[in-house]
Structure formats: structure tokens, C-alpha cells
C-alpha atoms as a PDB file:
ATOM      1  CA  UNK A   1      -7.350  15.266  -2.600  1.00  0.00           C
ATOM      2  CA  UNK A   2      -7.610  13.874   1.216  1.00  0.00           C
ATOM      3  CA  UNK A   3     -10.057  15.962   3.197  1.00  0.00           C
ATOM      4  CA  UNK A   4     -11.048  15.470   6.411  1.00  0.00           C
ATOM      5  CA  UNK A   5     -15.265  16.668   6.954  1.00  0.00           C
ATOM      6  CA  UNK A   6     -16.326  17.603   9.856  1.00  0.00           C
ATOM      7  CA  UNK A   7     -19.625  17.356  11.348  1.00  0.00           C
ATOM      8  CA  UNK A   8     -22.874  19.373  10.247  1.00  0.00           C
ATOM      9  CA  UNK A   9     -21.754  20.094   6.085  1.00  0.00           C
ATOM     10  CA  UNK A  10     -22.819  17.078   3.717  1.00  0.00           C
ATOM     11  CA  UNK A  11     -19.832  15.347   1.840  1.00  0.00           C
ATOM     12  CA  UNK A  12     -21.907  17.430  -1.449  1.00  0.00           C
ATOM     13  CA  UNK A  13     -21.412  20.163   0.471  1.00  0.00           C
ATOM     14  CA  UNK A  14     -17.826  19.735   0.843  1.00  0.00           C
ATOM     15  CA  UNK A  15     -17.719  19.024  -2.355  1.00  0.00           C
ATOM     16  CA  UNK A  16     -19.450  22.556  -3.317  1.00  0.00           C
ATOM     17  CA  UNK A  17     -17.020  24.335  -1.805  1.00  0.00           C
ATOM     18  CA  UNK A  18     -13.822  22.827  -2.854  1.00  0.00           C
ATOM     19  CA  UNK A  19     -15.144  23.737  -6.213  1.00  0.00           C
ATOM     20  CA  UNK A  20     -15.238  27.214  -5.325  1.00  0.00           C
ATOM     21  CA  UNK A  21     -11.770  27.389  -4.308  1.00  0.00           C
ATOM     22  CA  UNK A  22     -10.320  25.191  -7.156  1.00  0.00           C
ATOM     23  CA  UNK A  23     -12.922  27.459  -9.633  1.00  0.00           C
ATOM     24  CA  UNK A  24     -13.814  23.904 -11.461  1.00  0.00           C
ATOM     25  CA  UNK A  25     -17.429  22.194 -10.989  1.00  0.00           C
ATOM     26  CA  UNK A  26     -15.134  18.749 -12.066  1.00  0.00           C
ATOM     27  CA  UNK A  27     -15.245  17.830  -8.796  1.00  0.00           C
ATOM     28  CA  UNK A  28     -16.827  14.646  -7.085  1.00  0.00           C
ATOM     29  CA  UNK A  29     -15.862  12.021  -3.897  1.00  0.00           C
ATOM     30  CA  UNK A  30     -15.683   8.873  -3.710  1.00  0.00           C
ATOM     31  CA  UNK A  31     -17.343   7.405  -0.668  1.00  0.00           C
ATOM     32  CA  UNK A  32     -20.290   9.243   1.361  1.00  0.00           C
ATOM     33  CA  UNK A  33     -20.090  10.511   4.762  1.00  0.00           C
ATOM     34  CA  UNK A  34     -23.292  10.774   6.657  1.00  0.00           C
ATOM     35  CA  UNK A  35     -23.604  14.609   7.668  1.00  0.00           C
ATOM     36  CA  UNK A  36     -23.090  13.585  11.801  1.00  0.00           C
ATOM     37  CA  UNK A  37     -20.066  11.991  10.636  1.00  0.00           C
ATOM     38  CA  UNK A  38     -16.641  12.960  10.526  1.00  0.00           C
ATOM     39  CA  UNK A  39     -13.107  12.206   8.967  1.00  0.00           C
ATOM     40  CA  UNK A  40     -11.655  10.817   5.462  1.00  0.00           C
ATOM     41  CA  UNK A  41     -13.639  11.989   2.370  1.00  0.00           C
ATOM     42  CA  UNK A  42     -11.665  11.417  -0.971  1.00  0.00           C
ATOM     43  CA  UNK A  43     -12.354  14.169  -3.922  1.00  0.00           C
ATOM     44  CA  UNK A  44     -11.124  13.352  -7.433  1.00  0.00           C
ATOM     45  CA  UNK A  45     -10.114  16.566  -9.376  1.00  0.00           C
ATOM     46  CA  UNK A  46     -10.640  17.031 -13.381  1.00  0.00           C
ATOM     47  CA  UNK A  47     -10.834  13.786 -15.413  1.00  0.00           C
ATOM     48  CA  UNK A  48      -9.651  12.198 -12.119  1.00  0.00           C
ATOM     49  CA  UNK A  49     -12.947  11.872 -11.523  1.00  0.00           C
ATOM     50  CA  UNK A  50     -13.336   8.821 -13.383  1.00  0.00           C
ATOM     51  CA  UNK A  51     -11.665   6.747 -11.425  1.00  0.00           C
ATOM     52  CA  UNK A  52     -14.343   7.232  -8.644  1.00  0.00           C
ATOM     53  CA  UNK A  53     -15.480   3.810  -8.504  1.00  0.00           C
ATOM     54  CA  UNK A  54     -12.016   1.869  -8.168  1.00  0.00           C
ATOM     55  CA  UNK A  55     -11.439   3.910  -4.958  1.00  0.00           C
ATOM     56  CA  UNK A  56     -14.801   3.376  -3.551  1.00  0.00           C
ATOM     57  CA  UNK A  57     -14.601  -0.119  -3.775  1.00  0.00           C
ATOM     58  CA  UNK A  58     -11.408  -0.280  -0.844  1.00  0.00           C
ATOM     59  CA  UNK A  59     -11.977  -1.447   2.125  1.00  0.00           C
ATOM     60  CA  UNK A  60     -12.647   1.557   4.796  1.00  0.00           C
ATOM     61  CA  UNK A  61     -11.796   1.636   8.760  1.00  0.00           C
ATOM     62  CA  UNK A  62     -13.970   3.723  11.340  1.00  0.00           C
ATOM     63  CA  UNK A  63     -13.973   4.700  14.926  1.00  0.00           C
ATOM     64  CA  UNK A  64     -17.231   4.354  16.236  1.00  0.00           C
ATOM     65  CA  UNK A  65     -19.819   4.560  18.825  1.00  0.00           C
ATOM     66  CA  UNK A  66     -22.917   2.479  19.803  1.00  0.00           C
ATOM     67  CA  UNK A  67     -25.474   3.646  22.349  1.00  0.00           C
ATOM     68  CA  UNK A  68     -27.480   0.772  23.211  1.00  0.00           C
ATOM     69  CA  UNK A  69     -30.889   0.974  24.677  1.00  0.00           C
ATOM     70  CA  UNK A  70     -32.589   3.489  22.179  1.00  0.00           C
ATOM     71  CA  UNK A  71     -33.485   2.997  18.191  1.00  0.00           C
ATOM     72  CA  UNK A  72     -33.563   5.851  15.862  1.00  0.00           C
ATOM     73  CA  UNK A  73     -35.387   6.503  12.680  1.00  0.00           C
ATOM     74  CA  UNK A  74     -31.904   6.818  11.007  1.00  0.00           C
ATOM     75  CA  UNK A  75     -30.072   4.251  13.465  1.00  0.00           C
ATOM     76  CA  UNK A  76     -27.725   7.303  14.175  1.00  0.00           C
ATOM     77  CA  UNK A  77     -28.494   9.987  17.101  1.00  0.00           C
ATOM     78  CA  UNK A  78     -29.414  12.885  14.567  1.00  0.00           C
ATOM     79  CA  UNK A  79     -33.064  10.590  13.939  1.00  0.00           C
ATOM     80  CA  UNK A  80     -36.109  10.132  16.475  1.00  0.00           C
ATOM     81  CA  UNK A  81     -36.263   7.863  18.817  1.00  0.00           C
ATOM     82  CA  UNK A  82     -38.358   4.963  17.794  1.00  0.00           C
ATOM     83  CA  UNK A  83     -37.965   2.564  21.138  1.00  0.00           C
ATOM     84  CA  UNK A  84     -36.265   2.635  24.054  1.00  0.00           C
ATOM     85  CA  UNK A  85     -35.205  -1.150  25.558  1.00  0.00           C
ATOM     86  CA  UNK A  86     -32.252  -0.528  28.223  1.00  0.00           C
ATOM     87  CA  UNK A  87     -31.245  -3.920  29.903  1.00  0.00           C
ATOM     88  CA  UNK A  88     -31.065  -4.237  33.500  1.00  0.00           C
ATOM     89  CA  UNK A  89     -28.209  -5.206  34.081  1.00  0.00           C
ATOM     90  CA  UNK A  90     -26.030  -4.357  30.862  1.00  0.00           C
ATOM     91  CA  UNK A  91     -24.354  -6.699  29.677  1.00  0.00           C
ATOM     92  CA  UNK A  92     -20.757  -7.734  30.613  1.00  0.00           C
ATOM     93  CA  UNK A  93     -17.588  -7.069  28.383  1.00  0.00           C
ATOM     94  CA  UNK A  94     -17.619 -10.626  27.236  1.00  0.00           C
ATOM     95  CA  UNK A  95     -21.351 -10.837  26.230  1.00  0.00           C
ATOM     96  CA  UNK A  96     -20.328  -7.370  24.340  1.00  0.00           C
ATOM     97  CA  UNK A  97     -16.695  -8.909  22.567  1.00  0.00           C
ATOM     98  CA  UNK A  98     -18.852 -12.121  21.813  1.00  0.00           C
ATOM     99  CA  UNK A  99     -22.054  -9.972  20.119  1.00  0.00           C
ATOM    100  CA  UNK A 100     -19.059  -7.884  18.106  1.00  0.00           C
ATOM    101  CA  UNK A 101     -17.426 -10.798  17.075  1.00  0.00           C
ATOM    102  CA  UNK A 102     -20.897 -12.394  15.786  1.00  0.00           C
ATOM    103  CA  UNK A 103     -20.957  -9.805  13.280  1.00  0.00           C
ATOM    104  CA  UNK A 104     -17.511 -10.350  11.836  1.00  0.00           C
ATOM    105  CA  UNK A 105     -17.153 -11.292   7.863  1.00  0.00           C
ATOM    106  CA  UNK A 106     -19.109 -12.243   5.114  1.00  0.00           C
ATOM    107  CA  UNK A 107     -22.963 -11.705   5.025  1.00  0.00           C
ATOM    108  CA  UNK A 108     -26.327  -9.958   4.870  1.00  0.00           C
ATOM    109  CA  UNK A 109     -27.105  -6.292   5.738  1.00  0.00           C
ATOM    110  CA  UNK A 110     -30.076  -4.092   5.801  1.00  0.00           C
ATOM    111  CA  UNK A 111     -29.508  -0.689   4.959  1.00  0.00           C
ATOM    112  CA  UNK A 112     -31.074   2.024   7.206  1.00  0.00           C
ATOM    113  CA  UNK A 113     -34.156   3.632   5.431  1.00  0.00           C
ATOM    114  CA  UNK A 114     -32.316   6.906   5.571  1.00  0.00           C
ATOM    115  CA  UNK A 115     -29.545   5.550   2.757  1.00  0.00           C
ATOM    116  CA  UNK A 116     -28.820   6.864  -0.260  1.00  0.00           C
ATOM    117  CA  UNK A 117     -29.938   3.291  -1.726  1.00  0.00           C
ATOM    118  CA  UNK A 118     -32.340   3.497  -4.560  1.00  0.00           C
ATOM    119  CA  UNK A 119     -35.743   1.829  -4.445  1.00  0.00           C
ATOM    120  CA  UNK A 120     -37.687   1.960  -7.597  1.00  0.00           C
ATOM    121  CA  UNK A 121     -35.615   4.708  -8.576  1.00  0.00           C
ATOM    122  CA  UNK A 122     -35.890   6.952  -5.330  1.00  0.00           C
ATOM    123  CA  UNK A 123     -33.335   7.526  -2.504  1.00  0.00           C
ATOM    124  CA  UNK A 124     -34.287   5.961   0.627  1.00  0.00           C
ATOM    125  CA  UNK A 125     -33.764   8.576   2.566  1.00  0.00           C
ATOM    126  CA  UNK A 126     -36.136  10.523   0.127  1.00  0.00           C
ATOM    127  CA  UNK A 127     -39.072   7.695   0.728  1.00  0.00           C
ATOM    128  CA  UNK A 128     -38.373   8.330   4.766  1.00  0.00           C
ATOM    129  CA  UNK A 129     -38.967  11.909   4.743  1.00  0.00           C
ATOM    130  CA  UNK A 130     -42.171  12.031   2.539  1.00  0.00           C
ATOM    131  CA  UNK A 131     -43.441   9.480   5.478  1.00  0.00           C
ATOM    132  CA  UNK A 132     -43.447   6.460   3.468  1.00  0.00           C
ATOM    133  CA  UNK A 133     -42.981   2.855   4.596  1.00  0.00           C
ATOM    134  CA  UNK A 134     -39.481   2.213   3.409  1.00  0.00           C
ATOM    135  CA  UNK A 135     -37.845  -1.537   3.180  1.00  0.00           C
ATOM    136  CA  UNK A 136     -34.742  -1.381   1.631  1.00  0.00           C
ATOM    137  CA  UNK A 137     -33.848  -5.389   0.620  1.00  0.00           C
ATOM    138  CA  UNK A 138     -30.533  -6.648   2.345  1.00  0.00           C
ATOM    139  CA  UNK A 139     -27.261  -6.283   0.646  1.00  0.00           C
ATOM    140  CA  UNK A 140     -24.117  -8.914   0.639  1.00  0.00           C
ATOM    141  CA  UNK A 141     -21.083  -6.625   2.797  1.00  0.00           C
ATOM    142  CA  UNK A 142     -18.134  -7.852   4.558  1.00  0.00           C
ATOM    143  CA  UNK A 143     -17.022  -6.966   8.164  1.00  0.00           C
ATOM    144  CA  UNK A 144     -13.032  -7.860   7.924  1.00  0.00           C
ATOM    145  CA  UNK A 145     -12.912  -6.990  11.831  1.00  0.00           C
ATOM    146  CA  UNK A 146     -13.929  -5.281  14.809  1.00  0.00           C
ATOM    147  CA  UNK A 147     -12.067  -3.940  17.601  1.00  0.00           C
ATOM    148  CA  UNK A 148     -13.872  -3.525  21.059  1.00  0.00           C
ATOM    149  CA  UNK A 149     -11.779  -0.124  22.519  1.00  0.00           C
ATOM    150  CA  UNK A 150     -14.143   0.145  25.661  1.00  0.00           C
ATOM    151  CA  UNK A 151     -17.281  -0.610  26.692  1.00  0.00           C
ATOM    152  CA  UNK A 152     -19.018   2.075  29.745  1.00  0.00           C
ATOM    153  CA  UNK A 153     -22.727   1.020  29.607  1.00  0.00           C
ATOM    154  CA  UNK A 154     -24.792   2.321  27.693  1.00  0.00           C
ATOM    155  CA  UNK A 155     -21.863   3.307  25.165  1.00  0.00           C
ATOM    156  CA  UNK A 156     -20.014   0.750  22.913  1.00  0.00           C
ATOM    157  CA  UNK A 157     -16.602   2.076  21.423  1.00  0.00           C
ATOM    158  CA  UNK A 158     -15.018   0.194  18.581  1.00  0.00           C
ATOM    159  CA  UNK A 159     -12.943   0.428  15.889  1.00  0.00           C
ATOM    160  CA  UNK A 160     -14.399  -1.057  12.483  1.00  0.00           C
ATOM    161  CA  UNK A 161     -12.551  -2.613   9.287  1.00  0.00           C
ATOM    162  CA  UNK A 162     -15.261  -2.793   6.488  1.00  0.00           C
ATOM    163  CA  UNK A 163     -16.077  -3.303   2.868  1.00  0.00           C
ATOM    164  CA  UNK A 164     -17.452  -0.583   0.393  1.00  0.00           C
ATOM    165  CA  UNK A 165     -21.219  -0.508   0.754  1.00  0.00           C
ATOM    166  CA  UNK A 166     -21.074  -1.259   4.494  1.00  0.00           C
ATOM    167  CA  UNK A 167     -23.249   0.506   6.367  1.00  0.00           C
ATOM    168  CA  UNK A 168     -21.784   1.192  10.537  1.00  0.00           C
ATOM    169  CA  UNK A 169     -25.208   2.699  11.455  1.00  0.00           C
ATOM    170  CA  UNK A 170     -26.764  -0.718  11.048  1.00  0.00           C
ATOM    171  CA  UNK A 171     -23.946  -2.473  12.506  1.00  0.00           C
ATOM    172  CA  UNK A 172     -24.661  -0.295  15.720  1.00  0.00           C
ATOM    173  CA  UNK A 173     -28.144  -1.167  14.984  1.00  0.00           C
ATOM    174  CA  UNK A 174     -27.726  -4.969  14.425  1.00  0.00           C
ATOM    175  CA  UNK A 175     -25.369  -4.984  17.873  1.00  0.00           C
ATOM    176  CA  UNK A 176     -28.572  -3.891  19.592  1.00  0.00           C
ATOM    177  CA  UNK A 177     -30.683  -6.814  18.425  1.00  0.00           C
ATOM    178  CA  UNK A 178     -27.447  -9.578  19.101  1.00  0.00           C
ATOM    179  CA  UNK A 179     -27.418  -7.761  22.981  1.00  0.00           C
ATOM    180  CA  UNK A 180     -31.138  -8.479  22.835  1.00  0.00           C
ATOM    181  CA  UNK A 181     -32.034  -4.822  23.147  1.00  0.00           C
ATOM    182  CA  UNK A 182     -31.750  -1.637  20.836  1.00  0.00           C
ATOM    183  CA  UNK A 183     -28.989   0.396  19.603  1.00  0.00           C
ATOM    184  CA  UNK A 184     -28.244   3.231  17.507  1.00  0.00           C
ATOM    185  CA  UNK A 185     -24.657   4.816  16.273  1.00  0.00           C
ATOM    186  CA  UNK A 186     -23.934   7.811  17.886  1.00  0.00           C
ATOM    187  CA  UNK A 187     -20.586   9.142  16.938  1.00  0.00           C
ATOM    188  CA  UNK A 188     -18.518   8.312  13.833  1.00  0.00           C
ATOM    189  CA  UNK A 189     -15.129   9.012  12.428  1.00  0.00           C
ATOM    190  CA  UNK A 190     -13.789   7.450   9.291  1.00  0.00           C
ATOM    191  CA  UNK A 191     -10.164   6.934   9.421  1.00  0.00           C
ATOM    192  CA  UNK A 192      -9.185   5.501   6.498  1.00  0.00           C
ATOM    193  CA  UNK A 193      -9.887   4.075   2.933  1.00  0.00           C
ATOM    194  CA  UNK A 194      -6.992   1.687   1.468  1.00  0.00           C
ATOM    195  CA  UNK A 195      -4.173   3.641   1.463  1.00  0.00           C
ATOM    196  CA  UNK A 196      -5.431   6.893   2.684  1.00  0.00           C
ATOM    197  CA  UNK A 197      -4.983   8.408   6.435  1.00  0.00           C
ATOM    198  CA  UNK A 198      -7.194  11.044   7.598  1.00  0.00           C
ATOM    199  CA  UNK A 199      -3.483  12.102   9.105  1.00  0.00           C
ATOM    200  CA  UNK A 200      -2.806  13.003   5.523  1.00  0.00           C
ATOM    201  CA  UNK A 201      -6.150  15.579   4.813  1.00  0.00           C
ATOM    202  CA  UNK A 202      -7.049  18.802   4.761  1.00  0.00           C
ATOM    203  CA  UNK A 203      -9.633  20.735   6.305  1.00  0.00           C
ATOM    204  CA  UNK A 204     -12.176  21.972   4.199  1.00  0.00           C
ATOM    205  CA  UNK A 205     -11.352  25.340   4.797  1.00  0.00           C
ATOM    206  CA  UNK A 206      -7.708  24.430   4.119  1.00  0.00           C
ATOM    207  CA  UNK A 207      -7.938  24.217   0.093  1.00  0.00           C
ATOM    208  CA  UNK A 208      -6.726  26.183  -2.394  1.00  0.00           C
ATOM    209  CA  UNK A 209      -6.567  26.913  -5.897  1.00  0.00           C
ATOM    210  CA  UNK A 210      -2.591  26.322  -4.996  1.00  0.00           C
ATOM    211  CA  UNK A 211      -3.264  23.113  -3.214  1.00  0.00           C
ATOM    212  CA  UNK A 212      -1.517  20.189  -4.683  1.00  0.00           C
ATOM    213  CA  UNK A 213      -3.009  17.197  -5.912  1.00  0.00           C
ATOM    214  CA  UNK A 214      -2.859  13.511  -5.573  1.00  0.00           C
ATOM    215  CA  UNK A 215      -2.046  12.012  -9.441  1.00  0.00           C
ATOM    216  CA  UNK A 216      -3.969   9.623 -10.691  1.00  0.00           C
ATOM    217  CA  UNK A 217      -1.377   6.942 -10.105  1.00  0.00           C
ATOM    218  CA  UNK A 218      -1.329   7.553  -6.578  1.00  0.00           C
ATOM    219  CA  UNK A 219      -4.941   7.036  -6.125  1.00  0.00           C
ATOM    220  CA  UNK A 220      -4.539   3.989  -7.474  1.00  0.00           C
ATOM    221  CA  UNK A 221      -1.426   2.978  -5.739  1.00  0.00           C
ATOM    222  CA  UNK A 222      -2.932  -0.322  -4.712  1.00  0.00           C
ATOM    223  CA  UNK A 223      -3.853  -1.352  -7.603  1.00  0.00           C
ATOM    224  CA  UNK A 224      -1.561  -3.794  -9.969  1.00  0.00           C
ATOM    225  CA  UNK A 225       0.881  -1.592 -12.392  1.00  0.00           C
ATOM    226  CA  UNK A 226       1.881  -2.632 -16.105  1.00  0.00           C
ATOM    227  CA  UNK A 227       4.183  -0.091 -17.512  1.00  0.00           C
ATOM    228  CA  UNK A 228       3.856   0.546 -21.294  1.00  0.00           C
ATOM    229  CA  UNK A 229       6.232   0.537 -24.199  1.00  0.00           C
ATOM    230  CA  UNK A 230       5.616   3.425 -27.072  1.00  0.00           C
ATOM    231  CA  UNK A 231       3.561   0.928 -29.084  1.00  0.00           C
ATOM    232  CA  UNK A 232       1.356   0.301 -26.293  1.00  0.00           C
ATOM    233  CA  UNK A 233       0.757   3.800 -25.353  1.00  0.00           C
ATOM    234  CA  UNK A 234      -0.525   4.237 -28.843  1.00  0.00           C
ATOM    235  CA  UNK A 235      -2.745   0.908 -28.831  1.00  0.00           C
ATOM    236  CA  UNK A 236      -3.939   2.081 -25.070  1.00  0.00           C
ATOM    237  CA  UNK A 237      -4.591   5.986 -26.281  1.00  0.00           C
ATOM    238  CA  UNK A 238      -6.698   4.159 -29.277  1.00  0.00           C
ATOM    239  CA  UNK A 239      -8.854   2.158 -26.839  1.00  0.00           C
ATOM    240  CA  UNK A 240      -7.204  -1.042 -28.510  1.00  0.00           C
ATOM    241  CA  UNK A 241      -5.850  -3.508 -26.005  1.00  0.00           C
ATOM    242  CA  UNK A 242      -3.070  -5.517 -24.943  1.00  0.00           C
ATOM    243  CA  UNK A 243      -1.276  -9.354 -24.784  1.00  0.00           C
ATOM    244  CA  UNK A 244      -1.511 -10.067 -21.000  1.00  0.00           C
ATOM    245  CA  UNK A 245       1.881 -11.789 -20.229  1.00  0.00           C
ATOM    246  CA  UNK A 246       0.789 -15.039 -18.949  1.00  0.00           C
ATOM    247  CA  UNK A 247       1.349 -13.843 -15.328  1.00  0.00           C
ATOM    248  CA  UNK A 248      -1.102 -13.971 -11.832  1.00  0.00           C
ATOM    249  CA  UNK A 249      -2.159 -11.002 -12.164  1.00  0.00           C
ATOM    250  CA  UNK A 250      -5.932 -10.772 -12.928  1.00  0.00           C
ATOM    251  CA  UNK A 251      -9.382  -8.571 -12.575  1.00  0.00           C
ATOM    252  CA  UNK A 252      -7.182  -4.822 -13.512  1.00  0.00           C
ATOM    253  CA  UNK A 253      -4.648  -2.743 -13.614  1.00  0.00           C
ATOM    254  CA  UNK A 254      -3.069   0.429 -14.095  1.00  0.00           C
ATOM    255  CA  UNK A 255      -1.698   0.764 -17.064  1.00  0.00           C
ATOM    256  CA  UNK A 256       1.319   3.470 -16.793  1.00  0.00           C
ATOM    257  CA  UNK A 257       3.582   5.650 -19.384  1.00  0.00           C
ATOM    258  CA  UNK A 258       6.142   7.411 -18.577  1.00  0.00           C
ATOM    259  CA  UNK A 259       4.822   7.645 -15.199  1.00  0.00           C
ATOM    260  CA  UNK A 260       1.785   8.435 -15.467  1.00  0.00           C
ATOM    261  CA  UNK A 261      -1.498   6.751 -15.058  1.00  0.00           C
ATOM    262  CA  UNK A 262      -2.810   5.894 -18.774  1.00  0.00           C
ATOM    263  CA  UNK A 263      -5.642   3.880 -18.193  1.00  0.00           C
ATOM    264  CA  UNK A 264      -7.557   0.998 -16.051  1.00  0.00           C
ATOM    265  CA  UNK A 265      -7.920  -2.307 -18.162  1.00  0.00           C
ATOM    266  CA  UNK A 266      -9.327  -4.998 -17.324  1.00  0.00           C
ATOM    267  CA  UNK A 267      -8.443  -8.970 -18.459  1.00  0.00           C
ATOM    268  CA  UNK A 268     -10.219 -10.807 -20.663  1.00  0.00           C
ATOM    269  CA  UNK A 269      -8.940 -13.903 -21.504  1.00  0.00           C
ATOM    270  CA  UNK A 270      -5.546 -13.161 -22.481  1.00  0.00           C
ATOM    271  CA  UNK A 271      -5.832  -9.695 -23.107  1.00  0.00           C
ATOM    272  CA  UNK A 272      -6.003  -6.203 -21.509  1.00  0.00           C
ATOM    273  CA  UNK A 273      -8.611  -4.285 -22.382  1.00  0.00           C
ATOM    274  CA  UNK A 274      -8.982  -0.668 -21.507  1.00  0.00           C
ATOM    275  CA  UNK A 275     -11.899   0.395 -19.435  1.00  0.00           C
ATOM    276  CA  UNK A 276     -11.154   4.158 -18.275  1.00  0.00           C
ATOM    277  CA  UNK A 277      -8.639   5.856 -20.784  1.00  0.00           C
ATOM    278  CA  UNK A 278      -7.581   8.804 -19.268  1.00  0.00           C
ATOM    279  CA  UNK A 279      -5.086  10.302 -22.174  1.00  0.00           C
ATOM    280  CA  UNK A 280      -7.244   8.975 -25.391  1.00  0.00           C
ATOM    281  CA  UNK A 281      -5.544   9.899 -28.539  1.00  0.00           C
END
């Protein structure tokens, strides 16, 4: 199920009351949204569910604002304001496509303290609030692209192609320190995850017990397909895996009967092996 959050509830609380109107606590998302956020938030219905972590992992696109001159605690405008640097005079559209551009693909990021990353165990954002010093260690995240969409000083609009477990607060942040100042992201909109258009969701207020669903097979509809003969439904249903045809397809796949999503396997060597069996025998 697409819905599309807006700002103030927490993506658990959208969550809480999409189980009240489906009357099923088999409910989770894939993907957080910080609560000053808005736009796509993914739920997975039933034993749907399971496949959580193959939609996380697609890359996500977000609208986005950066308002440069003043840090937060939470590098977003719901935090305090921890400095204030603005530059006299702001920089020029150039300095601001060359600072964007700077932070585009493969490397190091520092989550904000208020994350939901774990540190010994703990949220971060749990360690912030009870006051104490909180250094979450960096974290390997790809920037596939970002779009400058205007630029009226001291507020930095762009549009953002990421991977899973990037963080667009501390890209606003980290555009701060490139500019040689501060920054902080103050607006946010997620507007897609792989296949999925926030054009496509639902308010939360918009769901049903009649609602339809996505199938499983559709939320993984970019993910490789293998369609299964009778004898391999049974093997699959068993948790007993498969001959991979000597083909390029690698890492996993769906594997489908009859239309319908069976199970994720993965290869090894020169076999599939089922990791998520969603019709076991």
C-alpha cells in the first residue's frame, strides 16, 4: 500500500492507524519518514511484510530544502539552533551548483544524532534526548544525483536521487560546511522509491478495510522474475532450491507460480536458494 504522510504523525503512527482500519496489527513500512517530513511511505500488509527489506534497499528521490546560515540539533528546522554563520554575501548560483555537485556519488556520511541508528544498542535519537554526547560513526551511502531547482538566499531547493540509508538532513547539513557556513534541512518531501510515485498513494485518512492492495509481485516488480514449473513450486514450498540456468542473472529473484510471488532466492553458485518463502508447504 502507497501512502502519502503528511507532516506532524510519525511513519509508526501512520502505521497505527492503517491497522485500525485494515483491523490487522500485520502491518509495517518500509523506509522511515522523519515526522517534519512528507510524501511516499510504503506499508506491507499480512505476510507481505517480509519482504520489507528488498523494498527498502531501492533507491529513493526527494524534494528538498536547505536553509543555510543556521545548524540545528537535528539538522532539520523542528531542532534548536546550535550556530548561526550567514555569509555576507551568499554565495552565487555557481558556487551553490559546484558545492551540490561535490556531494554527488559514492562515499562517507554522518548520520544526524537524532537517527534511528543504533549505538551500543540505543537509538540515537534516544542518546540525544537523555542529553548525552552522541557520535554516530559514518556510514558508506550513495548520492546518484542532485538537481539544483532554485536557489533565493538563504534557501537552497533541490531535488535529490539517493540510496537506502541516505540521510538528506545531513546532506543539507554537509552543503553548509562545502558553502563554508551552516545549514540545516528545512522542508522535505519524498517522491518516490523505485517504482513507486507518491502520485499513486493514499492519504492516511483515505484507507479502508475495502482498500485494495499491492501483491507481492508488484512490490517487487523490479526485481528479476523466474517463473516455476509444478516441480519447482513443490521444491520452492519445501525450502529446497533450484538449478540456476546458466544465465546473467545474479544476487535474487522472484520466484513466481502461477502468478504469484512464491518466494525471494538468492544464488549460490549454481543454485537458487530460497530466502523468504511466502507459500511454504
Amino acid at each position: 500500500m502507497l501512502i502519502d504522510k503528511p507532516a506532524g504523525p510519525t511513519s509508526h503512527d501512520v502505521v497505527a492507524r492503517v491497522r485500525r482500519a485494515l483491523g490487522t496489527r500485520a502491518v509495517g513500512h518500509a523506509g522511515t519518514l522523519d515526522p517534519f517530513a512528507t510524501g511516499l511511505l510504503v506499508l506491507l500488509i499480512g505476510g507481505a511484510t517480509r519482504l520489507a527489506r528488498f523494498v527498502e534497499r531501492l533507491p529513493k528521490g526527494y524534494l528538498a530544502e536547505a536553509t543555510l546560515g543556521a545548524a540545528t540539533d537535528t539538522d532539520d528546522g523542528t531542532g534548536h539552533v546550535t550556530a548561526r554563520r550567514p555569509l555576507d554575501p551568499w554565495p552565487g548560483e555557481s558556487e551553490i551548483r559546484v558545492a551540490l555537485a561535490s556531494l554527488v556519488g559514492t562515499q562517507p556520511q554522518r548520520p544526524p544524532a537524532y537517527s534511528a541508528r543504533r549505538v551500543e544498542g540505543r537509538r540515537g535519537y534516544e542518546l540525544a534526548r537523555s542529553g548525552a554526547a552522541v557520535a554516530l560513526p559514518p556510514r558508506e551511502v550513495t548520492v546518484y544525483g542532485i538537481e539544483l531547482l532554485q536557489w533565493i538566499p538563504p534557501v537552497v531547493q533541490l531535488r535529490a536521487t539517493v540510496s537506502a540509508g541516505t540521510y538528506v538532513r545531513a546532506l543539507a547539513r554537509d552543503l553548509g560546511e562545502r558553502l563554508g557556513t551552516v545549514a540545516h534541512c528545512s522542508a522535505l518531501r519524498r517522491e518516490w522509491i523505485g517504482p513507486f510515485r507518491t502520485e499513486a498513494a493514499l492519504a492516511p485518512d483515505q484507507v479502508t478495510a475495502h482498500t485494495p492492495l499491492l501483491s507481492p509481485l508488484e512490490l517487487l516488480a523490479g526485481m528479476p522474475h523466474q517463473v516455476l514449473d509444478p516441480d519447482g513450486a513443490i521444491a520452492v514450498r519445501h525450502g529446497r532450491s533450484l538449478p540456476a540456468e546458466p544465465e546473467p542473472l545474479e544476487g535474487e529473484v522472484a520466484l513466481v507460480y502461477e502468478g504469484r510471488l512464491l518466494a525471494v532466492a538468492q544464488r549460490v553458485e549454481q543454485r537458487w536458494q530460497p530466502r523468504v518463502v511466502l507459500e511454504p508447504a
